[in-house]
N, C-alpha and C. Protein backbone atom coordinates (compact mmCIF):
# COMPACT_ATOMS: atom_id res chain seq x y z
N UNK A 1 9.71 -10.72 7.38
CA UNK A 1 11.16 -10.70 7.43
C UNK A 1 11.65 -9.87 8.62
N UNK A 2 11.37 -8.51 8.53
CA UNK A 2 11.97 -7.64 9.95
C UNK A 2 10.45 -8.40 10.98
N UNK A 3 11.33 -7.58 12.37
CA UNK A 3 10.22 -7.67 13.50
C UNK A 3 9.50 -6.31 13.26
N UNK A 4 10.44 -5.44 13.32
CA UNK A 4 10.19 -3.84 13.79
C UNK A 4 8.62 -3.12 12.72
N UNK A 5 7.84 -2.98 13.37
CA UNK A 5 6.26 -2.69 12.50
C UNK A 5 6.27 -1.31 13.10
N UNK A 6 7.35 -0.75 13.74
CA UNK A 6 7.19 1.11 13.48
C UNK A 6 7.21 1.62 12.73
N UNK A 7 6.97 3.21 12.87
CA UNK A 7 7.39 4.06 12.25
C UNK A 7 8.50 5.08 12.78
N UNK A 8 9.35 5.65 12.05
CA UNK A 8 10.31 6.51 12.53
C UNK A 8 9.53 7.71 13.48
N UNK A 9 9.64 8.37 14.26
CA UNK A 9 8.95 9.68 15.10
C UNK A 9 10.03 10.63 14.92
N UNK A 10 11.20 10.87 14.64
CA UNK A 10 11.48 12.50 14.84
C UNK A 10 13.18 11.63 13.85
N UNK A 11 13.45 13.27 13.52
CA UNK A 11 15.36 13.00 12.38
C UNK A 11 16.11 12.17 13.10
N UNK A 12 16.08 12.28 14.81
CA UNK A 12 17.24 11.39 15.39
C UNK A 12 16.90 10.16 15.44
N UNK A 13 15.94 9.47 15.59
CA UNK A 13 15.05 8.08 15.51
C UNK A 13 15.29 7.55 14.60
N UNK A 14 15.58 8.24 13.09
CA UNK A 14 15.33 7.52 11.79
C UNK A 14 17.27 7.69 11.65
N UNK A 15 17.95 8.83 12.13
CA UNK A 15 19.53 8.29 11.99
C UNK A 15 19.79 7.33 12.88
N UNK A 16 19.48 7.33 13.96
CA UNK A 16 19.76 5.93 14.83
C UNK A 16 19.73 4.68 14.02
N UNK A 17 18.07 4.42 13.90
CA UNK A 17 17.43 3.27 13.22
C UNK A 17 18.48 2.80 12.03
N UNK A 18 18.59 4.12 11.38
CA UNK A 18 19.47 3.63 10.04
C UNK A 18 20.86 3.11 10.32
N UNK A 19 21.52 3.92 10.63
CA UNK A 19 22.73 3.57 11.57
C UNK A 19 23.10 2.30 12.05
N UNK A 20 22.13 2.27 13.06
CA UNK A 20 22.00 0.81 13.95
C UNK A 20 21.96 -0.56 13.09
N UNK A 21 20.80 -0.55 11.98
CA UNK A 21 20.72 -1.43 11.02
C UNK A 21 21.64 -1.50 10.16
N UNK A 22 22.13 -0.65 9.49
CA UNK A 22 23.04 -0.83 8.62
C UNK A 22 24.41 -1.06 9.18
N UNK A 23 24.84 -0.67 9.96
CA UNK A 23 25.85 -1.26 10.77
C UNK A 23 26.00 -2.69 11.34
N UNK A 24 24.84 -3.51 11.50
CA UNK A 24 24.64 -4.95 11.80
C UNK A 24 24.63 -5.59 10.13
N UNK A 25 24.61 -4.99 9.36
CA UNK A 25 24.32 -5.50 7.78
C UNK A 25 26.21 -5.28 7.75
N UNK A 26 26.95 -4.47 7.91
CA UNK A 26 28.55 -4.65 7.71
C UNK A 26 28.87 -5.34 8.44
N UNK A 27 28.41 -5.78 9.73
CA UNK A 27 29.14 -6.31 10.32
C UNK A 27 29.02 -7.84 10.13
N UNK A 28 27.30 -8.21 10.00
CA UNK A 28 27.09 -9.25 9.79
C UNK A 28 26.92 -10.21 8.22
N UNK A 29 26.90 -9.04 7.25
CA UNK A 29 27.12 -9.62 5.83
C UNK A 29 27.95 -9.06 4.80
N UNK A 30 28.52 -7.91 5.02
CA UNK A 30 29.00 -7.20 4.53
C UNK A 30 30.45 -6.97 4.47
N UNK A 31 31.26 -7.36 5.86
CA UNK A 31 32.33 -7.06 6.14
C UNK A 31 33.54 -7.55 5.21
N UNK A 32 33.35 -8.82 4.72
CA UNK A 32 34.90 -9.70 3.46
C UNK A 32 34.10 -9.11 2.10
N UNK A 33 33.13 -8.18 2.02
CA UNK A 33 32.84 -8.37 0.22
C UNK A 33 34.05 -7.12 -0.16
N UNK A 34 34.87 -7.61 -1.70
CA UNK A 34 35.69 -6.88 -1.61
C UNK A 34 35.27 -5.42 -2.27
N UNK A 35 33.53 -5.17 -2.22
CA UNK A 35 33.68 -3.84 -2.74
C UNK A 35 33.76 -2.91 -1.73
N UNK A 36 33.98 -3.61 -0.54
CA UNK A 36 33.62 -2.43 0.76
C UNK A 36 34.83 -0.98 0.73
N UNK A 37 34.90 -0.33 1.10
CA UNK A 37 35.50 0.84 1.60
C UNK A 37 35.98 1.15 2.73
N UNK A 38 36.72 0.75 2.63
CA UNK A 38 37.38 0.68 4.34
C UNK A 38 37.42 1.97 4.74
N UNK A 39 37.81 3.24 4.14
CA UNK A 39 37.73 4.60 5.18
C UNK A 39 36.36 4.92 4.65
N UNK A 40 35.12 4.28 4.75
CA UNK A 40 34.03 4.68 4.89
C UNK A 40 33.12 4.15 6.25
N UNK A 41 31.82 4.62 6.89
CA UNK A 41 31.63 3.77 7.69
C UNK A 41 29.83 4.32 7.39
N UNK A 42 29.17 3.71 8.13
CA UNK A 42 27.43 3.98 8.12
C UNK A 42 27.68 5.33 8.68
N UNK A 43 26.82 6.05 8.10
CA UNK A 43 26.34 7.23 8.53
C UNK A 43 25.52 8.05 7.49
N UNK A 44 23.77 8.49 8.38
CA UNK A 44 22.45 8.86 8.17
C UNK A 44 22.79 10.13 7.93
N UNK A 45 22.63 10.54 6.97
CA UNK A 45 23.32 12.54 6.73
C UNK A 45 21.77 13.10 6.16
N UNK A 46 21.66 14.59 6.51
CA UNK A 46 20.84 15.47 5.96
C UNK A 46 19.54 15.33 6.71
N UNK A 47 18.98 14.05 7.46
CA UNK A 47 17.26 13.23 7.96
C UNK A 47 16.68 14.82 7.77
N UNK A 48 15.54 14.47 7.02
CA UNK A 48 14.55 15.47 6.77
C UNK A 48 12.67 15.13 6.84
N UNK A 49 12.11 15.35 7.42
CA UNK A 49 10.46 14.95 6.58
C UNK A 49 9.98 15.30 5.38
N UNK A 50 9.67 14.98 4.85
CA UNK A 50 9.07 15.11 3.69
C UNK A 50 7.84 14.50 3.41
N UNK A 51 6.88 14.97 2.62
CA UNK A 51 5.45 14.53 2.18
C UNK A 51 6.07 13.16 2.18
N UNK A 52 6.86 12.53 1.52
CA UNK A 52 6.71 10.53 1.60
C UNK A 52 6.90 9.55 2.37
N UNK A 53 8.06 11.01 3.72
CA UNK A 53 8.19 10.06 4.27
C UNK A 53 9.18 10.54 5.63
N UNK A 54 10.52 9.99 6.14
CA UNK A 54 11.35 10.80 6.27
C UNK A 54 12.62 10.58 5.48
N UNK A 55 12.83 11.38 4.64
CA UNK A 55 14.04 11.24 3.77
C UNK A 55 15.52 11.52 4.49
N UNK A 56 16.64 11.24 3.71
CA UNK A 56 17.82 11.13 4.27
C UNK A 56 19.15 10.98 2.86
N UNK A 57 20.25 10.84 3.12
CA UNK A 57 21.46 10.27 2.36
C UNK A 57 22.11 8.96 3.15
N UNK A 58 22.26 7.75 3.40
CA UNK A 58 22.63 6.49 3.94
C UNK A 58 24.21 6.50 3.11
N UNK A 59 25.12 7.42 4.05
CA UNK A 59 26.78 6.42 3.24
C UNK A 59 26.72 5.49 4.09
N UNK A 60 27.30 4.05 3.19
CA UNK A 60 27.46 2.80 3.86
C UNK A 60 29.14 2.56 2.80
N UNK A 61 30.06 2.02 3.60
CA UNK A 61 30.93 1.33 3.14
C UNK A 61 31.03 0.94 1.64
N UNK A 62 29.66 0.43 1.13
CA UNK A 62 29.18 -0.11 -0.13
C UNK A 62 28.32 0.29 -0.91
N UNK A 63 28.26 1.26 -0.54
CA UNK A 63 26.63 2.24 -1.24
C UNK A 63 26.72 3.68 -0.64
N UNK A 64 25.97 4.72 -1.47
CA UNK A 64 25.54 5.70 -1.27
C UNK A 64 24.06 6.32 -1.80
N UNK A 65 23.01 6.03 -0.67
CA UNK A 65 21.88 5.97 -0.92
C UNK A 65 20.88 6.72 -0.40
N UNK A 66 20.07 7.24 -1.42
CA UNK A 66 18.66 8.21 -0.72
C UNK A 66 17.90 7.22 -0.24
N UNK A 67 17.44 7.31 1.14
CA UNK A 67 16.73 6.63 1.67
C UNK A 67 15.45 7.00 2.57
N UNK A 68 13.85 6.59 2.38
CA UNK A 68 12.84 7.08 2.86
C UNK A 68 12.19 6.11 3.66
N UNK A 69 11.83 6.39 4.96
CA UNK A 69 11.47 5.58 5.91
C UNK A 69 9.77 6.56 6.35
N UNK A 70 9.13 5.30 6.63
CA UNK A 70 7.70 5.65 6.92
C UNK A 70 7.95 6.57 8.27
N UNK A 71 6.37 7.55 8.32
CA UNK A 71 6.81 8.25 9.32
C UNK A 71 5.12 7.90 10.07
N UNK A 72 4.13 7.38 9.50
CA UNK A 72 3.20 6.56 10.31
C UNK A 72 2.76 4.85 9.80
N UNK A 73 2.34 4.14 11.18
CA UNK A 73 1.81 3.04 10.99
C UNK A 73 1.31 2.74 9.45
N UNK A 74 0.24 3.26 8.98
CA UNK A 74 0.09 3.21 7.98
C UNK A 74 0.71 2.87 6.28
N UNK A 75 1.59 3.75 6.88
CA UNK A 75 2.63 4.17 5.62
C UNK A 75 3.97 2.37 5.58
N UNK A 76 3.61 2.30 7.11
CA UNK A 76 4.97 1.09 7.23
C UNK A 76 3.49 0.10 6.29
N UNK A 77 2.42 -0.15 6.65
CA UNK A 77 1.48 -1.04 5.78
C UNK A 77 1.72 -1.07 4.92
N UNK A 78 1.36 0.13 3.83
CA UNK A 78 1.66 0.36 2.74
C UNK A 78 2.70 -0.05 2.15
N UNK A 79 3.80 0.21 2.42
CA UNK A 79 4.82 -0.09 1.57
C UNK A 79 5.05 -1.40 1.59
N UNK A 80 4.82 -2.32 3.02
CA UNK A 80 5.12 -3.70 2.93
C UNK A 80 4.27 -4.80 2.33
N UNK A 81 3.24 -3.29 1.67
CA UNK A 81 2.12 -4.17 0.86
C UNK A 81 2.71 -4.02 -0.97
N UNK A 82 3.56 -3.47 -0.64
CA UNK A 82 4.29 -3.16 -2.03
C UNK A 82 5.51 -4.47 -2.21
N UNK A 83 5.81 -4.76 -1.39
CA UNK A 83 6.52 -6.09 -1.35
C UNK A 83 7.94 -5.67 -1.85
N UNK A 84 9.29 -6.45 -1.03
CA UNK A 84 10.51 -6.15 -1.43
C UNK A 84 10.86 -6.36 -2.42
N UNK A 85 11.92 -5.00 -2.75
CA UNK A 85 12.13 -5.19 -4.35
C UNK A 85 11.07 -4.30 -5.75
N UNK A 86 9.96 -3.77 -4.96
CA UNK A 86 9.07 -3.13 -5.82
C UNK A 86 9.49 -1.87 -6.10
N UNK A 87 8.89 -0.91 -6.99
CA UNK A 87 9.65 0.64 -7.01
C UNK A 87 8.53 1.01 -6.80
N UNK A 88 8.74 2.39 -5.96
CA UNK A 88 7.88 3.04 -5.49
C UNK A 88 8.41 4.21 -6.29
N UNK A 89 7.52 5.48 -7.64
CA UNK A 89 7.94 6.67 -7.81
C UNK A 89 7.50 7.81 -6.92
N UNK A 90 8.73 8.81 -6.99
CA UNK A 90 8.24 9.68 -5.87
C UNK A 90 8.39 10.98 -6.47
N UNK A 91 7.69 12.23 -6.61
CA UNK A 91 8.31 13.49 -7.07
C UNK A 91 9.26 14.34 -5.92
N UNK A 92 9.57 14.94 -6.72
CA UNK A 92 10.45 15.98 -5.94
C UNK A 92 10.75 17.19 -6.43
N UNK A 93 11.09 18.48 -6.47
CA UNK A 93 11.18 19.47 -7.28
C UNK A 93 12.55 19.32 -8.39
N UNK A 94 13.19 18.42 -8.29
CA UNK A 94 13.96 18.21 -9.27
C UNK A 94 13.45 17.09 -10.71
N UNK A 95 12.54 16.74 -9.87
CA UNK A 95 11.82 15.35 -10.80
C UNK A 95 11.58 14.32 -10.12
N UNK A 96 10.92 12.85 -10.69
CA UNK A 96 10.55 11.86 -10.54
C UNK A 96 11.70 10.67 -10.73
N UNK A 97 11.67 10.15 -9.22
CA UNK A 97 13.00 8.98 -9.22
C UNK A 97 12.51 8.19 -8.01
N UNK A 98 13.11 6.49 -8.80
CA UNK A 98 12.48 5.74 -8.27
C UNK A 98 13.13 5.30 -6.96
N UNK A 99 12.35 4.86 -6.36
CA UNK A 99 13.09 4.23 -5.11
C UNK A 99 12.89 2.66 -4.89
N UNK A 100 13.58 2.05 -4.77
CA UNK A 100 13.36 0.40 -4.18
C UNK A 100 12.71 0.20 -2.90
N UNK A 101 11.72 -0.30 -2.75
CA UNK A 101 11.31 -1.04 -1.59
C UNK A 101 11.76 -2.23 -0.33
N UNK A 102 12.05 -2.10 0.38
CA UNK A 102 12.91 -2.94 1.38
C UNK A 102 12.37 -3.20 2.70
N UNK A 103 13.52 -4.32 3.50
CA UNK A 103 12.79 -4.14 4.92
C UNK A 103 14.28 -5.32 5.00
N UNK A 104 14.46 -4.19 6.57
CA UNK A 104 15.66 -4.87 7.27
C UNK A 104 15.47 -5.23 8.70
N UNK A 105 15.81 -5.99 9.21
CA UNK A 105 15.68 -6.27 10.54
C UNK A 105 15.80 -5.13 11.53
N UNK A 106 14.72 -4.99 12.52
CA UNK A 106 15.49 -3.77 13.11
C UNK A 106 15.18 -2.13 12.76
N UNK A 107 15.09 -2.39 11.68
CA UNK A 107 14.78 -1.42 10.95
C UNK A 107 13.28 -1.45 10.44
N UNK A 108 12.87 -2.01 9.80
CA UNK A 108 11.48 -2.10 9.16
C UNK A 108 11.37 -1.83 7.96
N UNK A 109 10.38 -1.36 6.95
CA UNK A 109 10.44 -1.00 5.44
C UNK A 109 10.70 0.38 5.41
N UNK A 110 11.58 0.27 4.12
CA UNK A 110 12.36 1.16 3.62
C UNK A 110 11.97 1.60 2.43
N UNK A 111 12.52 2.55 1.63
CA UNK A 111 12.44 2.63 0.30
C UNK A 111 13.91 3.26 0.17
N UNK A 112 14.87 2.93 -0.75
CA UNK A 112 15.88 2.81 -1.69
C UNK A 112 16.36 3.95 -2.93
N UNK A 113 17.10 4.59 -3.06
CA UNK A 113 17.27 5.24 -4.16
C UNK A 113 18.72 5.55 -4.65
N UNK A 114 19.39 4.58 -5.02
CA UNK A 114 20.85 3.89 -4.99
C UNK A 114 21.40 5.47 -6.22
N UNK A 115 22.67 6.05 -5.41
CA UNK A 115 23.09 7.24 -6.01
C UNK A 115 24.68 6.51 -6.23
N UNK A 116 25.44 5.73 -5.23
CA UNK A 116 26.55 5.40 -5.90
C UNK A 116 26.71 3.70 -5.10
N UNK A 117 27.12 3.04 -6.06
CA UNK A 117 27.19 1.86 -5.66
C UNK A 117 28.37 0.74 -6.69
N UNK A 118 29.78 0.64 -6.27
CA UNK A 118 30.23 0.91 -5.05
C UNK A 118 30.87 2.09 -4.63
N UNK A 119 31.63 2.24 -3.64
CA UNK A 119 31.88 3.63 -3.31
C UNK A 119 33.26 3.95 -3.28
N UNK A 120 33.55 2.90 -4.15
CA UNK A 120 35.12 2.57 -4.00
C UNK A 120 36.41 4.12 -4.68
N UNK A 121 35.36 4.79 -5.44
CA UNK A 121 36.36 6.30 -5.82
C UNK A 121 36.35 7.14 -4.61
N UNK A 122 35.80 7.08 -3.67
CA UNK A 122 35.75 8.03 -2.24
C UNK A 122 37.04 7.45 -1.47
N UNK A 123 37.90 8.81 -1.29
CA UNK A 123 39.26 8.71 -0.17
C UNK A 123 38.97 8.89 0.55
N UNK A 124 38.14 9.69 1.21
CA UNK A 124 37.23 9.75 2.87
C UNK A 124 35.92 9.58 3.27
N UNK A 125 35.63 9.43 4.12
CA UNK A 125 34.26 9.50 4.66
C UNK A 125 33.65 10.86 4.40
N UNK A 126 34.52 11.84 4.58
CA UNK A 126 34.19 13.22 4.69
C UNK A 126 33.12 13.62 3.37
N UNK A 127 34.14 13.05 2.35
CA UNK A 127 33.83 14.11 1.05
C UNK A 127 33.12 12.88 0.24
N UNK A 128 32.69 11.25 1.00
CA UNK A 128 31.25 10.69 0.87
C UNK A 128 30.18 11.19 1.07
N UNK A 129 30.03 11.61 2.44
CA UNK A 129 28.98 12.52 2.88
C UNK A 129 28.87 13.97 2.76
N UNK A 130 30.04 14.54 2.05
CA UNK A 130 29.48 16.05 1.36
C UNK A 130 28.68 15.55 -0.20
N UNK A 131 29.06 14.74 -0.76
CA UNK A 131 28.62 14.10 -1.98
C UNK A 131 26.70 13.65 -1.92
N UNK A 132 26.85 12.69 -0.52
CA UNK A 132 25.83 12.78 -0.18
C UNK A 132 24.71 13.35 0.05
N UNK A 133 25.05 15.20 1.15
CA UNK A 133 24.64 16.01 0.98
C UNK A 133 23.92 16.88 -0.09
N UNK A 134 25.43 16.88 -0.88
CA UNK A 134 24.63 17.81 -1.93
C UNK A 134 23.76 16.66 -2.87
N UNK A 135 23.50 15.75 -3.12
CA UNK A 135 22.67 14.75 -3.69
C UNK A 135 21.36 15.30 -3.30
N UNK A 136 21.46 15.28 -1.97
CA UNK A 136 20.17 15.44 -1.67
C UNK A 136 19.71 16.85 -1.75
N UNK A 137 20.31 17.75 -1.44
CA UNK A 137 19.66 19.08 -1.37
C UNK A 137 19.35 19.36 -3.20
N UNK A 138 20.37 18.61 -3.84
CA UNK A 138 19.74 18.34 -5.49
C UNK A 138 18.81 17.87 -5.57
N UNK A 139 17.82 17.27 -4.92
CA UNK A 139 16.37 16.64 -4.74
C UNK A 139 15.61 17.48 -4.96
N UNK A 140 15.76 19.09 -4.62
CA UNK A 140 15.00 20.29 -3.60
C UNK A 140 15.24 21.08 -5.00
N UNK A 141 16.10 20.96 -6.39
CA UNK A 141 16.78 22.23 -6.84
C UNK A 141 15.06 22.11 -8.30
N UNK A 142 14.45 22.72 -8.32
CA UNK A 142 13.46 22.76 -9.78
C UNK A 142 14.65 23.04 -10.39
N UNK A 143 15.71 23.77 -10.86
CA UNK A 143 16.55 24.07 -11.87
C UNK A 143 16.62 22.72 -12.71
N UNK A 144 17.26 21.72 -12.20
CA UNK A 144 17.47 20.21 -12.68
C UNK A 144 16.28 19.50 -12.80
N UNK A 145 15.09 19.84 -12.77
CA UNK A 145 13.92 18.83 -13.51
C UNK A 145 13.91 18.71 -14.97
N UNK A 146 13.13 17.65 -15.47
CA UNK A 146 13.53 17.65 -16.58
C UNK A 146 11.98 18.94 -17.35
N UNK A 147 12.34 19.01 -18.39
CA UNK A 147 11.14 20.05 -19.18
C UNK A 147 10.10 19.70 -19.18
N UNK A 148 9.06 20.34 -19.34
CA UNK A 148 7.49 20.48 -19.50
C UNK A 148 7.67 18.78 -20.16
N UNK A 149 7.90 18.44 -21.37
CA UNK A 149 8.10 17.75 -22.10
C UNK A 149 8.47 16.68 -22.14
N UNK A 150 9.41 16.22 -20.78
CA UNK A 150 10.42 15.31 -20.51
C UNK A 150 9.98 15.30 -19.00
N UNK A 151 8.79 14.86 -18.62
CA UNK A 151 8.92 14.72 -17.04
C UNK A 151 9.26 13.33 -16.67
N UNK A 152 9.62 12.15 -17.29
CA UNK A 152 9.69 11.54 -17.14
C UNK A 152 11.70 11.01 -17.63
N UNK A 153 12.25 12.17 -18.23
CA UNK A 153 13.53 11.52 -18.78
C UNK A 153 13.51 11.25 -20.41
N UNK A 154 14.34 11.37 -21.16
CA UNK A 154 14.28 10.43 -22.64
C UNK A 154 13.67 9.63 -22.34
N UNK A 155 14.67 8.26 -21.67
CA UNK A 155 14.11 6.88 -21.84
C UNK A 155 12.73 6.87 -21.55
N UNK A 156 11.97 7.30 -21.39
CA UNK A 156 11.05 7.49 -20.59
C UNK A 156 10.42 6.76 -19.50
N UNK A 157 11.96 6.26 -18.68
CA UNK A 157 12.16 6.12 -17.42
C UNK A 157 12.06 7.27 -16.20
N UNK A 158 11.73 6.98 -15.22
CA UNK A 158 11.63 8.22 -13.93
C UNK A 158 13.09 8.56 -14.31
N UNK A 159 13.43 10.33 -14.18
CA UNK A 159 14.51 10.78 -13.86
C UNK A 159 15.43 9.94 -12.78
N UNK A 160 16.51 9.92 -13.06
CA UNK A 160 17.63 9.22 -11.95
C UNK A 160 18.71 10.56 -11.93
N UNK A 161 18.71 10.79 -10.13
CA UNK A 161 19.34 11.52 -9.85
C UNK A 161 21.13 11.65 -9.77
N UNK A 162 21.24 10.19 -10.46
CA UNK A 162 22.70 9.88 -11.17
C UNK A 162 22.98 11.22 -12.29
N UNK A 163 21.70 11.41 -13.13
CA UNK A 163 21.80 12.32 -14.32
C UNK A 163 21.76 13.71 -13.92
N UNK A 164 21.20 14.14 -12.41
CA UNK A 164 21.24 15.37 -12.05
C UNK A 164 22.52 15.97 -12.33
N UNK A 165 23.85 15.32 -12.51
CA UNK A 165 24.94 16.34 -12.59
C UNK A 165 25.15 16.56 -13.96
N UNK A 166 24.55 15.78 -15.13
CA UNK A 166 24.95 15.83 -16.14
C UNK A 166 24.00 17.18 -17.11
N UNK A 167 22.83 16.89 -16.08
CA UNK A 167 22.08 17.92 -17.12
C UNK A 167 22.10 19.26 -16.70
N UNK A 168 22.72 19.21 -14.95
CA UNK A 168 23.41 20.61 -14.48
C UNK A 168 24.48 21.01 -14.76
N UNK A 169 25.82 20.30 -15.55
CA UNK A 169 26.67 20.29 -16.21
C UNK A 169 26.17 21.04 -17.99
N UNK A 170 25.20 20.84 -18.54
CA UNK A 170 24.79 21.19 -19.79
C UNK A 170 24.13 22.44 -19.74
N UNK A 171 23.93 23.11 -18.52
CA UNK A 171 23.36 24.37 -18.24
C UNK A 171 24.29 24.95 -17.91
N UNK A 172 24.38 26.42 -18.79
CA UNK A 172 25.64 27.02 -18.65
C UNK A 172 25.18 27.65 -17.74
N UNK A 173 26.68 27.75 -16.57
CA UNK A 173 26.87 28.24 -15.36
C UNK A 173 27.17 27.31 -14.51
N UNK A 174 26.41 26.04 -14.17
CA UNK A 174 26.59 25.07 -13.95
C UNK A 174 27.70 24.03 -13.48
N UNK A 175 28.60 23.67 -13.01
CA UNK A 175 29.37 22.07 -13.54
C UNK A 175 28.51 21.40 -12.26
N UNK A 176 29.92 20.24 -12.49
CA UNK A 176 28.80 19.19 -11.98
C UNK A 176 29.65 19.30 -10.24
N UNK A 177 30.97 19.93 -10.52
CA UNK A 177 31.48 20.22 -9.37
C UNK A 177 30.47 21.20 -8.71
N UNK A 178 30.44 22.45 -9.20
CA UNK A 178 29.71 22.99 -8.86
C UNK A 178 28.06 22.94 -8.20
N UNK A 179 27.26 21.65 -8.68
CA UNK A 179 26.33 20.83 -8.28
C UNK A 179 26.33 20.01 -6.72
N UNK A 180 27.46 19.32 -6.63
CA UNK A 180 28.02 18.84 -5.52
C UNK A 180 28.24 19.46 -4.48
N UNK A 181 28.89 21.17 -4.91
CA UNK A 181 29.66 21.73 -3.26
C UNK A 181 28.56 22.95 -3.47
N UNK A 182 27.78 22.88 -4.45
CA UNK A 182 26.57 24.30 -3.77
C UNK A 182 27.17 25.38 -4.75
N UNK A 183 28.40 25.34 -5.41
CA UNK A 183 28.98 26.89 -5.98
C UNK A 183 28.03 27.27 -7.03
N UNK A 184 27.50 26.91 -8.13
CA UNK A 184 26.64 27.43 -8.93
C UNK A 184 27.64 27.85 -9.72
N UNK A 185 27.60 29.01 -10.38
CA UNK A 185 28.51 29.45 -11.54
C UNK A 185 29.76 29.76 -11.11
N UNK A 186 29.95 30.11 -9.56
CA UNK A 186 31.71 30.23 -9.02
C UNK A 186 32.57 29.22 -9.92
N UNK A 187 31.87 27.74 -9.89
CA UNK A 187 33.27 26.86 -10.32
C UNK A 187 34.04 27.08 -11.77
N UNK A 188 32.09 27.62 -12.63
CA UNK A 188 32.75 27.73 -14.14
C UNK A 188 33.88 27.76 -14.77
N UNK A 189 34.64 29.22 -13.97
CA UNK A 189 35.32 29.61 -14.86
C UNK A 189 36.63 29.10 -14.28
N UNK A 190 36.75 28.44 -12.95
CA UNK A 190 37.86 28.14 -12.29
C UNK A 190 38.12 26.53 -12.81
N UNK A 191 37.27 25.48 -13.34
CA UNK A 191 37.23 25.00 -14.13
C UNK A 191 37.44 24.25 -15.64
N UNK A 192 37.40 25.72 -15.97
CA UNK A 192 37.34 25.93 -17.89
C UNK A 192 38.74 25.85 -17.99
């Protein structure tokens, strides 16, 4: 399906790449669907390495998504041996959440980890990609894993980082505002 059989090499390579691709996906399939967001636009927030890969937050018009791109030859094999559409689980110090497998033109294989879709409650771009942000640095928090007991969630589905605000919301000190902008127990009581 794609041409592109790289791998990303450094954070600005893999915001470009993302960028670049997902911006030909609004322009070229995306642009009349009416869930789009008009004061939203593509943009690669947080690009980090990580053991899986190079991770990131993808706001798109229509989505708000953790997204992991290979960072050697190999790894682009791998995953396109996983075939589009497969889930790949990944840990993280918050827990285990799945990601979708992909491949876009241009871009190459991907992996997926859909946090809001559509994005239609966001009034700016701005406070998409602070949302974004803190999503991800919620990736990084052990506080929000689930227990000895529960590494996997009730359902005993992989944790979904949709639920990160809810079960940081149930820990007193916590909200879920507070989860989002970094405050920790500041918001509590301003809140209550």
């Amino acid at each position: 399906m794609a041409e592109d059989t790289t791998a990303a090499t450094n954070a600005e390579d893999v915001a470009i790449r993302l960028e670049a691709a997902f911006a030909k996906v609004l322009a070229e399939r995306m642009h009349d669907v009416p869930i789009v967001n008009k004061a939203l636009h593509v943009e690669a927030a947080g690009v980090r390495a990580v053991e899986q890969g190079w991770l990131c937050a993808l706001v798109t018009p229509w989505s708000i998504n953790l997204m992991l791109l290979p960072r050697s030859p190999d790894d682009v094999a791998a995953w396109r041996a996983l075939g589009a559409g497969a889930t790949a689980t990944h840990g993280f110090p918050a827990g285990r959440f799945g990601f979708i497998t992909g491949e876009e033109a241009g871009l190459g294989a991907y992996q997926m980890c859909s946090l809001f879709s559509p994005v239609l409650e966001f009034d700016s771009h701005t406070a998409a990609v602070l949302t974004a942000r803190a999503a991800l640095e919620a990736l990084f928090d052990a506080a929000l894993a689930p227990g000895d007991g529960d590494k996997q969630g009730t359902s005993g589905e992989p944790s979904s980082i949709a639920t990160a605000p809810a079960r940081a919301k149930s820990q007193p000190g916590v909200t879920r505002r507070g989860l989002l902008l970094g405050l920790g127990d500041q918001t509590r009581t301003r809140e209550q």
